[in-house]
Each structure stands twice: as C-alpha cells, then as structure tokens.
Protein backbone atom coordinates (compact mmCIF):
# COMPACT_ATOMS: atom_id res chain seq x y z
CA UNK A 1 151.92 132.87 97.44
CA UNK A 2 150.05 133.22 94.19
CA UNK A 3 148.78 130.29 91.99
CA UNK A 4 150.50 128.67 89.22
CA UNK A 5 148.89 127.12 86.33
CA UNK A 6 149.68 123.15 85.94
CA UNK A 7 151.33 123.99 83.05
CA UNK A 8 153.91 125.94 84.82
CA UNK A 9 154.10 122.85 87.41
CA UNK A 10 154.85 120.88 84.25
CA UNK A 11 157.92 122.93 83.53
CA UNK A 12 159.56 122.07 87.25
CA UNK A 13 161.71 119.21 85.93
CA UNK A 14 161.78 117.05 89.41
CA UNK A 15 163.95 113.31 89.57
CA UNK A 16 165.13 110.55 92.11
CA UNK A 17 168.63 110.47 91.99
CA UNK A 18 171.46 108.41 94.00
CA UNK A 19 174.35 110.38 95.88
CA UNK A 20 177.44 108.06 94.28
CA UNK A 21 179.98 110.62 96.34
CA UNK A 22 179.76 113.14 99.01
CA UNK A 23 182.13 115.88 100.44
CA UNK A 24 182.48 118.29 102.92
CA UNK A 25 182.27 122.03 101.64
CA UNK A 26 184.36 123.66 104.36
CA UNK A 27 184.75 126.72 102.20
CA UNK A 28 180.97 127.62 101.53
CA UNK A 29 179.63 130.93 103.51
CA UNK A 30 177.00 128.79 104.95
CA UNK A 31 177.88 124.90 106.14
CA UNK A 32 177.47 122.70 103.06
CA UNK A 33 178.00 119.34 101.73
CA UNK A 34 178.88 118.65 97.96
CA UNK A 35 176.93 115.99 96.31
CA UNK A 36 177.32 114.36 93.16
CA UNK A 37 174.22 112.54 92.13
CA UNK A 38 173.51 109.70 89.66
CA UNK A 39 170.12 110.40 88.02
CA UNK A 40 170.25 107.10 85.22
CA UNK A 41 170.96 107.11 82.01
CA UNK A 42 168.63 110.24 80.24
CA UNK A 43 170.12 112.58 83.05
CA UNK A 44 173.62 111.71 83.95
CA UNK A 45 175.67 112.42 87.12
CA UNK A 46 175.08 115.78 88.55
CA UNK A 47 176.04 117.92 90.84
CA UNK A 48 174.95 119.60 93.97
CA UNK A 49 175.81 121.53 97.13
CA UNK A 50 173.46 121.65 99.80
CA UNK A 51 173.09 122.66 103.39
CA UNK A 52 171.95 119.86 105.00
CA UNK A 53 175.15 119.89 107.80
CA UNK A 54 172.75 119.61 110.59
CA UNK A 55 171.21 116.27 109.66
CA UNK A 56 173.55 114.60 107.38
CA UNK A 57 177.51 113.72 107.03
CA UNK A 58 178.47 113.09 103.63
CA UNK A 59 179.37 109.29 104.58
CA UNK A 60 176.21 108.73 105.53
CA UNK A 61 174.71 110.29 102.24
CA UNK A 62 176.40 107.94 99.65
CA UNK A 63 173.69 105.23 98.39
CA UNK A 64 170.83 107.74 99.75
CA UNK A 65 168.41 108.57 97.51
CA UNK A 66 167.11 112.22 96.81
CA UNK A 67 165.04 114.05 95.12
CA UNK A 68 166.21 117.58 93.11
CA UNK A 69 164.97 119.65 90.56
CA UNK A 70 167.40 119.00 87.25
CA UNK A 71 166.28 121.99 85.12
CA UNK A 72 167.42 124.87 86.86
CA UNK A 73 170.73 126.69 84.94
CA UNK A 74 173.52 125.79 86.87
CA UNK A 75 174.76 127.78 89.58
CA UNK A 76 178.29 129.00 91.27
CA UNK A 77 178.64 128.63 94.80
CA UNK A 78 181.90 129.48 95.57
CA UNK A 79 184.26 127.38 93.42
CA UNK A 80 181.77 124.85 92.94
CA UNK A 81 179.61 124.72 90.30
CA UNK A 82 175.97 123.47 91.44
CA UNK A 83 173.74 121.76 88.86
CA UNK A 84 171.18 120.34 90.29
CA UNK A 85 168.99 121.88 93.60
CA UNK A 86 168.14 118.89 96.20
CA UNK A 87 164.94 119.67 97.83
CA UNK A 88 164.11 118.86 101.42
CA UNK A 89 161.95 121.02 104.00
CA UNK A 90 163.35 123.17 107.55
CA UNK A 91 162.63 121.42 110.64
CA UNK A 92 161.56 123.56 113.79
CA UNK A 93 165.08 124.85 114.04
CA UNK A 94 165.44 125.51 110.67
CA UNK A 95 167.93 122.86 109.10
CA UNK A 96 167.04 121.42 106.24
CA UNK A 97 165.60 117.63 106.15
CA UNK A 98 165.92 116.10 102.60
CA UNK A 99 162.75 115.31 100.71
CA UNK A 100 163.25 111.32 99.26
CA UNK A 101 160.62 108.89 98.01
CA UNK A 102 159.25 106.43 100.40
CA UNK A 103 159.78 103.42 98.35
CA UNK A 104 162.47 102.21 96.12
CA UNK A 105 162.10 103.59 92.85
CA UNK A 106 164.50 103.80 89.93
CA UNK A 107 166.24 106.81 89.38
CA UNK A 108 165.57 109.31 86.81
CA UNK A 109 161.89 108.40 87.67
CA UNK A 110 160.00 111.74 87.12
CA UNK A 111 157.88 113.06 90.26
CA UNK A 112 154.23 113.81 88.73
C-alpha cells in the first residue's frame, strides 16, 4: 500500500457515534444491517448499512457505540441510501468486527 501524507490523513473525517435504531436489511446482495447513528449535535443522525450479520443483531446494536467515517458522499445500496461507512476489521473467517472506542467518550468526538 503506498504512503499518504498526514495531510491526506487529516482529510479522513472519522467520529464516535451511537446506533439510536437498527434493522435488518433482508434485501441487500450481501447480509446487512441498517443503522442509523447519532453523531451529536455538529453531525446529526446518519445513516448506515453494514455487514456485520455474523457478529451482531440489530437489537443488540442500539446504545452501541461505533466509529465511521462521516465525509464520504453518500452512497446507494439498494434502496437505501448509506451516509456514513462504520469501520470495523475481518476476523479469521472474514466477518466483520466493529471498530469502537474503549472508553466512554462523547459522540461526535473526532478520532486524531
């Protein structure tokens, strides 16, 4: 992978947000929950739909905290419109294990 100056880091807009509602997404190609995401007061509710079906139900998700990049242009899947991307890393198998912060922070907090 090549390098990236920090200034280009600097443009990767990354927040805590909290999941305030959670759905299945039967009709996505791939298995996928919808998320809508409260990221405080500068950001707004936004959302998401990720495919993190292996790990997570979506009544499990609500409260959660999660951490998404909220500069990307917004994005169709299917008939849902996708505005935020939720970041988490593949296990050995592959599925997707949310990245979150390891303390309680406020959301909207900025990851530097």
């Amino acid at each position: 992978m090549s390098e990236i100056s920090f200034d280009d880091f600097l443009k990767v807009d990354v927040r805590v947000g909290q999941v305030v509602k959670a759905e299945p997404y039967p009709e996505a190609r791939k298995p996928a929950i919808k998320l809508w995401i409260d990221f405080g007061a500068e950001i707004g509710e936004k959302r998401s739909s990720a495919q993190i079906t292996a790990h997570y139900t979506p009544e499990a998700l609500v409260g959660r905290k999660v951490m998404a990049v909220v500069n990307f242009p917004p994005r169709q899947i299917g008939k849902f419109m996708s505005e935020v991307l939720v970041l988490g890393f593949s296990d050995d198998a592959g599925d997707i294990v949310l990245a979150v912060p390891d303390k309680d922070i406020p959301i909207g907090g900025r990851l530097h």
